[in-house]
N, C-alpha and C. Protein backbone atom coordinates (compact mmCIF):
# COMPACT_ATOMS: atom_id res chain seq x y z
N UNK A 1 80.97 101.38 86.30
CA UNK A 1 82.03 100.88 87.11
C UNK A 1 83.41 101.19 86.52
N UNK A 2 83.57 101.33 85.56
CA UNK A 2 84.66 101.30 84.63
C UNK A 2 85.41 102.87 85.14
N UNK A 3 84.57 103.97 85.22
CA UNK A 3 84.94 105.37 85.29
C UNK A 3 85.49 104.88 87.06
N UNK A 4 84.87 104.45 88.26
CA UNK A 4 85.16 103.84 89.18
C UNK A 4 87.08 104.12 89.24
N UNK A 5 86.84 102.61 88.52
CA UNK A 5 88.75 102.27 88.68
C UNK A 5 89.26 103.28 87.81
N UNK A 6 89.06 103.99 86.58
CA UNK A 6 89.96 104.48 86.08
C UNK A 6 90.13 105.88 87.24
N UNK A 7 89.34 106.54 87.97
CA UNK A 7 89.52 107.69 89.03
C UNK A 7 90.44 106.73 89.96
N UNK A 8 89.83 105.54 90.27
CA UNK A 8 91.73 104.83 91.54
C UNK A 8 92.71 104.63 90.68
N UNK A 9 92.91 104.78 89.49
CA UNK A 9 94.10 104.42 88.88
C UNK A 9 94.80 105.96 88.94
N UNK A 10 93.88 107.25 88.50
CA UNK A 10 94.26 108.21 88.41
C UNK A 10 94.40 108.66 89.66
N UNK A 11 93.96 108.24 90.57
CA UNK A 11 94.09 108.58 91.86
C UNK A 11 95.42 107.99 92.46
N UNK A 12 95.69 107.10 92.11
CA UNK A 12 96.86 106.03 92.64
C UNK A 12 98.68 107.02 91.86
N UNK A 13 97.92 106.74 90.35
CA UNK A 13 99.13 107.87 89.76
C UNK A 13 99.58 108.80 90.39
N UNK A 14 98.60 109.87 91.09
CA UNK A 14 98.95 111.08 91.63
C UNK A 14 99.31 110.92 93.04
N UNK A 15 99.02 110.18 93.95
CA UNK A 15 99.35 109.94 94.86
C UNK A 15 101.39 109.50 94.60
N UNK A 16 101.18 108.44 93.65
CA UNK A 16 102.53 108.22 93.60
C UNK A 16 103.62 109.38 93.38
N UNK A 17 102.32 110.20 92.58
CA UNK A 17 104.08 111.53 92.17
C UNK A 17 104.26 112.38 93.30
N UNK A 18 102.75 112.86 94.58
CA UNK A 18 102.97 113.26 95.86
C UNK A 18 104.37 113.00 96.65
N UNK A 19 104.49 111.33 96.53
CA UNK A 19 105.28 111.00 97.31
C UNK A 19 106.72 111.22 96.66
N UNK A 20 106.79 111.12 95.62
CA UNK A 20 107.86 111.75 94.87
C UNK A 20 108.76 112.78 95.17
N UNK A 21 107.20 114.00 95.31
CA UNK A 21 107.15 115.33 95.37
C UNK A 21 108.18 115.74 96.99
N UNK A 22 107.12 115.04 97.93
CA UNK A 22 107.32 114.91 99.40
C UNK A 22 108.73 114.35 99.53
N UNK A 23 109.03 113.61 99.21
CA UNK A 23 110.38 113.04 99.13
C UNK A 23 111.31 113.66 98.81
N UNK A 24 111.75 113.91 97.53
CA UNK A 24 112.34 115.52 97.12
C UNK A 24 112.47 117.04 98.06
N UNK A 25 111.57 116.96 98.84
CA UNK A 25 111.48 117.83 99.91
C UNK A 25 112.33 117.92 101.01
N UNK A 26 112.31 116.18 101.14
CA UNK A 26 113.16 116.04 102.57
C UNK A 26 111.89 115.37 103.71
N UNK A 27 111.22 115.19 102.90
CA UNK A 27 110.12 114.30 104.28
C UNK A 27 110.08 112.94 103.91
N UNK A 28 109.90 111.97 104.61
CA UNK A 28 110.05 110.47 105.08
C UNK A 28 108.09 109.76 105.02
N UNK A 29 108.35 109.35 104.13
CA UNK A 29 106.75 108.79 103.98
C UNK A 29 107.38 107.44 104.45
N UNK A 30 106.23 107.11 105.57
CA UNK A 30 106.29 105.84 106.33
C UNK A 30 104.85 105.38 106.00
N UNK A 31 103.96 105.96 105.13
CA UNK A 31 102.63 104.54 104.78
C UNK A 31 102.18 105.74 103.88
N UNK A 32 101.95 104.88 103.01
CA UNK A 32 100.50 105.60 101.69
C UNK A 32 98.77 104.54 101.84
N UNK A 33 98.21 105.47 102.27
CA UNK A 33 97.09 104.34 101.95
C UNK A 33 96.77 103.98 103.05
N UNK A 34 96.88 104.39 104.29
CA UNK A 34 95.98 104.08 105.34
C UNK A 34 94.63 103.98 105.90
N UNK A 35 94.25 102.84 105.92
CA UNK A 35 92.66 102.92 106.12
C UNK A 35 92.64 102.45 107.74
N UNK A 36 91.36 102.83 107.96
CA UNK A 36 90.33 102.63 109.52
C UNK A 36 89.26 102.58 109.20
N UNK A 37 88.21 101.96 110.03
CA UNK A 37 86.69 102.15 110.10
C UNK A 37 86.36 103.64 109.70
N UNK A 38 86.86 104.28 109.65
CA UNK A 38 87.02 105.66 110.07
C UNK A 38 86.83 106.20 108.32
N UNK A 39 88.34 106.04 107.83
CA UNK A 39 88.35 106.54 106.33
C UNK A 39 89.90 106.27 106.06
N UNK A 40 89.93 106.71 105.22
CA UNK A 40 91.66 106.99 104.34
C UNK A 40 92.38 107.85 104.40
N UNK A 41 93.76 108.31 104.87
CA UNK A 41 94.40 109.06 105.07
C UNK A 41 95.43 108.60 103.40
N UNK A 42 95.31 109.47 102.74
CA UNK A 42 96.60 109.24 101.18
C UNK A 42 98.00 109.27 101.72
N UNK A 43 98.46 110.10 102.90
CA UNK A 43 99.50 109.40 103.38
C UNK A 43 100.35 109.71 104.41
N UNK A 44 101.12 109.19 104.99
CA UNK A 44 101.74 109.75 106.23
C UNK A 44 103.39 109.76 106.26
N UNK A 45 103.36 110.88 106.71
CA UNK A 45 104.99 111.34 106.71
C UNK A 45 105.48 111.88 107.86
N UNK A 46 107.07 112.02 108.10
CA UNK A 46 108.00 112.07 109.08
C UNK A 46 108.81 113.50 108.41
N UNK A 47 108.23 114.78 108.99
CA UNK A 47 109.16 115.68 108.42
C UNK A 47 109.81 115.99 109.85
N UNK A 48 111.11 115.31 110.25
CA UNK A 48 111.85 116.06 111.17
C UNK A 48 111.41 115.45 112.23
N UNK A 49 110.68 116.08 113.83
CA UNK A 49 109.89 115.60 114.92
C UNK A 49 108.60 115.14 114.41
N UNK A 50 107.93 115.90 113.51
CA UNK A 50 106.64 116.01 113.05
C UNK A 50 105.72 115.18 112.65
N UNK A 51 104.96 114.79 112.50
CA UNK A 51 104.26 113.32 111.90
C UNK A 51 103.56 114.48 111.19
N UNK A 52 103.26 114.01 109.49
CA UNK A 52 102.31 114.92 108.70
C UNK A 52 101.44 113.72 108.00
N UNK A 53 100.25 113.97 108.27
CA UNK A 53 98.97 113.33 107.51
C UNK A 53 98.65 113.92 106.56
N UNK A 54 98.79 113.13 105.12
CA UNK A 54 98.81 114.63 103.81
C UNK A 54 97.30 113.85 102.88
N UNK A 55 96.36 115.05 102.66
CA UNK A 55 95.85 114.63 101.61
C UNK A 55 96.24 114.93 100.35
N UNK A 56 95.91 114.26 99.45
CA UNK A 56 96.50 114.28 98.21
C UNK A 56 95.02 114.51 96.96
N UNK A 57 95.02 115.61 96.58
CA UNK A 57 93.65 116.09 95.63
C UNK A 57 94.69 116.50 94.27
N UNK A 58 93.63 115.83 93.06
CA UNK A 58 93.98 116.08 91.83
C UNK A 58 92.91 116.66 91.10
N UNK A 59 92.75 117.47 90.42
CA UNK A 59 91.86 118.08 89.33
C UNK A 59 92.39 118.31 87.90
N UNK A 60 92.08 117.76 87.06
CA UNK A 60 92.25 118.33 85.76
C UNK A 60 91.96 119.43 85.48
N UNK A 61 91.03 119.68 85.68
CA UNK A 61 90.37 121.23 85.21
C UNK A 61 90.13 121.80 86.19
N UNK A 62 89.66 123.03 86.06
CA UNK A 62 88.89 123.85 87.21
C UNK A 62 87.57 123.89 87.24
N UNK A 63 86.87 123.44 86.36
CA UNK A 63 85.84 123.28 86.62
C UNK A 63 84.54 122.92 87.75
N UNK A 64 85.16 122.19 88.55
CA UNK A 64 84.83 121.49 89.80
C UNK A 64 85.38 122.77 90.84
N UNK A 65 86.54 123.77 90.69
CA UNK A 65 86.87 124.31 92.05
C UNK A 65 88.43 123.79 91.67
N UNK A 66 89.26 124.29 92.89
CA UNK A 66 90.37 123.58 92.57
C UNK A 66 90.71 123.10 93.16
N UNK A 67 92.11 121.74 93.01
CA UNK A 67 92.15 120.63 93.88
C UNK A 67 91.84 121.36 95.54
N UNK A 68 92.72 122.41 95.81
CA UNK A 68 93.03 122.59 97.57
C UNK A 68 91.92 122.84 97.90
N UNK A 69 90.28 123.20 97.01
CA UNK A 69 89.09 123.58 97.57
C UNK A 69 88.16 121.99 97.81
N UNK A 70 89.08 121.16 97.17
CA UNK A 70 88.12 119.75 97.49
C UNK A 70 88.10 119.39 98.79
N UNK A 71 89.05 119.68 99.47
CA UNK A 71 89.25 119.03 101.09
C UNK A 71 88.19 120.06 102.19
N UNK A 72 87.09 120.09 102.08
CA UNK A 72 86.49 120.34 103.19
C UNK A 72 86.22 120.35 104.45
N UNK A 73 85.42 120.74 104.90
CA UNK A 73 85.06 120.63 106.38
C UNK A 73 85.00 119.08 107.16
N UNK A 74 84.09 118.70 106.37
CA UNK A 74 83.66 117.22 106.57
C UNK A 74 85.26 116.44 105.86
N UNK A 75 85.78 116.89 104.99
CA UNK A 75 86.97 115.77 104.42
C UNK A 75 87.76 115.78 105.43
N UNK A 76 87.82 117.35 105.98
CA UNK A 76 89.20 117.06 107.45
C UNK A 76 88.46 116.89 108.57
N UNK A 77 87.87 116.68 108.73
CA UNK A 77 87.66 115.80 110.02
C UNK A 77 87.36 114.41 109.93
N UNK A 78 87.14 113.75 109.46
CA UNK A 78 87.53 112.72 108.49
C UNK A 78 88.65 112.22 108.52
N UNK A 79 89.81 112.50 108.22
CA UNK A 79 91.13 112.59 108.44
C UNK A 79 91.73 112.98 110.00
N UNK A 80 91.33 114.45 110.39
CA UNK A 80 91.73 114.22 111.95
C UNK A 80 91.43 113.15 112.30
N UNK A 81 90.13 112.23 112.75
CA UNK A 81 89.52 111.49 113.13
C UNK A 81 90.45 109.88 112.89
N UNK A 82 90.62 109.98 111.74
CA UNK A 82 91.50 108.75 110.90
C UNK A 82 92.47 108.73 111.69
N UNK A 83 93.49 110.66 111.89
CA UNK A 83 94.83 110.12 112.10
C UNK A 83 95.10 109.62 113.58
N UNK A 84 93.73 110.33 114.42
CA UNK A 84 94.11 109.90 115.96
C UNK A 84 93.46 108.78 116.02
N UNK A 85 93.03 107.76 115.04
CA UNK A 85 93.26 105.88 114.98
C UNK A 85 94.43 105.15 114.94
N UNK A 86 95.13 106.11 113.75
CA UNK A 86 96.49 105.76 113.23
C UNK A 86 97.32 105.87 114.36
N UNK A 87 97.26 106.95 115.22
CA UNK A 87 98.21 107.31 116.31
C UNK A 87 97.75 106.24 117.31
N UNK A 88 96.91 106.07 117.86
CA UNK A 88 96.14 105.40 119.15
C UNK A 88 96.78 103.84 118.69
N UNK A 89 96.54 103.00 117.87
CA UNK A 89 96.55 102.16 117.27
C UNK A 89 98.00 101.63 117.10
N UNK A 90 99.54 102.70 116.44
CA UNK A 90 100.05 102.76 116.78
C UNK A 90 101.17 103.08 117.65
N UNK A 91 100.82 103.42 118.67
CA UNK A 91 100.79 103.48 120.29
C UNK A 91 101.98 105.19 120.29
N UNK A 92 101.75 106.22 118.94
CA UNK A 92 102.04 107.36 119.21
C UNK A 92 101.56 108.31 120.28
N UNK A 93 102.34 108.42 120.93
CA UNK A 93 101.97 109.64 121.76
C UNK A 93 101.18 110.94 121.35
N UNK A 94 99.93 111.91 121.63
CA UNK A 94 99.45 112.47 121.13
C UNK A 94 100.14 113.76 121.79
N UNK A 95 101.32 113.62 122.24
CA UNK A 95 102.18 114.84 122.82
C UNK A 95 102.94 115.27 121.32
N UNK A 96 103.24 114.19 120.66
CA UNK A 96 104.31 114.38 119.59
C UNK A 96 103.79 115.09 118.10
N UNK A 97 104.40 116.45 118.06
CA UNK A 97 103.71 117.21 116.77
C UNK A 97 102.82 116.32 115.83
N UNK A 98 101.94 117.25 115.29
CA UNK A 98 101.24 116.55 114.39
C UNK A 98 100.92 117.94 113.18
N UNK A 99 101.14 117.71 111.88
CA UNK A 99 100.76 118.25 110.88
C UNK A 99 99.67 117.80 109.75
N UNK A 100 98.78 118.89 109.23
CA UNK A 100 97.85 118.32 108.41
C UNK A 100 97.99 119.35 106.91
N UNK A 101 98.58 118.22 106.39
CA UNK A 101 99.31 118.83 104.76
C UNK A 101 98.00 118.28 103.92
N UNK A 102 98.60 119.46 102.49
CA UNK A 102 97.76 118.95 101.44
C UNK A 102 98.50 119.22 100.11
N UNK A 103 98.11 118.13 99.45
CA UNK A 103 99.24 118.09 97.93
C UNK A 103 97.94 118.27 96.94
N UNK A 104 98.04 119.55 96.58
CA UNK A 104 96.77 119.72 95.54
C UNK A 104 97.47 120.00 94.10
N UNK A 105 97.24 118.79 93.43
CA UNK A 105 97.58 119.16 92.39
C UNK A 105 96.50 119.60 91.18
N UNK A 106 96.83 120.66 90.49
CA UNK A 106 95.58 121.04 89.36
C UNK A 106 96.52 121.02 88.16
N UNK A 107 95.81 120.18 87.24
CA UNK A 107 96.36 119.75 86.15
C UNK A 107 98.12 119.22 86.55
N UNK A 108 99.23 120.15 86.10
CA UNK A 108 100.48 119.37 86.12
C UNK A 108 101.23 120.25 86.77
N UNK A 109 100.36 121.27 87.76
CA UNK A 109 101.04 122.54 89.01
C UNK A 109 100.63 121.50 90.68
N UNK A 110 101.78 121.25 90.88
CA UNK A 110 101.80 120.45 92.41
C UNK A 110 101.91 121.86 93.11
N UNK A 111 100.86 122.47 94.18
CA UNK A 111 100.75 123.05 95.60
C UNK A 111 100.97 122.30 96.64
N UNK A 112 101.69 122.51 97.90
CA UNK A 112 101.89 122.05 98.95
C UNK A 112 101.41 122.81 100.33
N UNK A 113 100.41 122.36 100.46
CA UNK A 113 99.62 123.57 101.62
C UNK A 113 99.84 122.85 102.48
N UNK A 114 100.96 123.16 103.40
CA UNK A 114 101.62 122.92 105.05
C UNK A 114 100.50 123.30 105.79
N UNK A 115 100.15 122.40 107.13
CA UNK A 115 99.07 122.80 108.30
C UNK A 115 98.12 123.62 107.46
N UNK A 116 97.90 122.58 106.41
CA UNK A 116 96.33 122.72 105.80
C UNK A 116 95.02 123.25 106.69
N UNK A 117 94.88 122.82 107.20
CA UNK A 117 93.88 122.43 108.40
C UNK A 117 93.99 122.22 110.08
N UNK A 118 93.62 122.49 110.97
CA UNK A 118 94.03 122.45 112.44
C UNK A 118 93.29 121.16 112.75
N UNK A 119 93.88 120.92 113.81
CA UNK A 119 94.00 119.04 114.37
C UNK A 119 94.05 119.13 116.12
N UNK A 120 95.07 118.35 115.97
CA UNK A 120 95.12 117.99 117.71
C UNK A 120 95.84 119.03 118.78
């Protein structure tokens, strides 16, 4: 259990410097940490018109692949799925852009892969 929380702590860390990251950019994070029946979206942002649903992957090593190869098939749809809860739920129009970002960080190199993945 112990390895458990220390991956949400390390998970929580990196998420925080995402938003950092994202911020610095010029995008507007309006929630980290959104859950549904569904799953977890790490976080949601306002770049401009745009609503961006970003996952956020960390790897120390490469060993595993690297962070931007963790988000799969099954992880984004998962997330699509999540964000048209998030939207429905809060009564967004599914007319209004939608982006699916990813903040892969490997070791202490932050990537920002814009329209990661296709959506709605």
């Amino acid at each position: 259990m112990i390895q458990k929380r220390n991956n949400r702590k390390t998970g929580s860390l990196y998420e925080e410097k995402a938003v950092e990251y994202l911020t610095e950019q010029g995008l507007r994070v309006i929630e980290a940490n959104y859950r549904c029946r569904i799953g977890e979206i790490d976080m949601i942002a306002e770049d401009g018109p745009t609503l961006v649903f970003v996952e956020v992957k960390y790897r120390k090593t490469g060993r595993s692949g690297s962070a931007a190869e963790a988000v799969g098939r099954q992880k984004q749809e998962r997330i699509y799925r999540c964000a048209q809860v998030y939207m429905k739920y809060h009564g967004i129009s599914f007319l209004r852009p939608v982006r699916f970002d990813v903040i892969a960080m490997d070791d202490i190199e932050i990537t920002w892969i814009q329209n990661a993945f296709g959506g709605m």
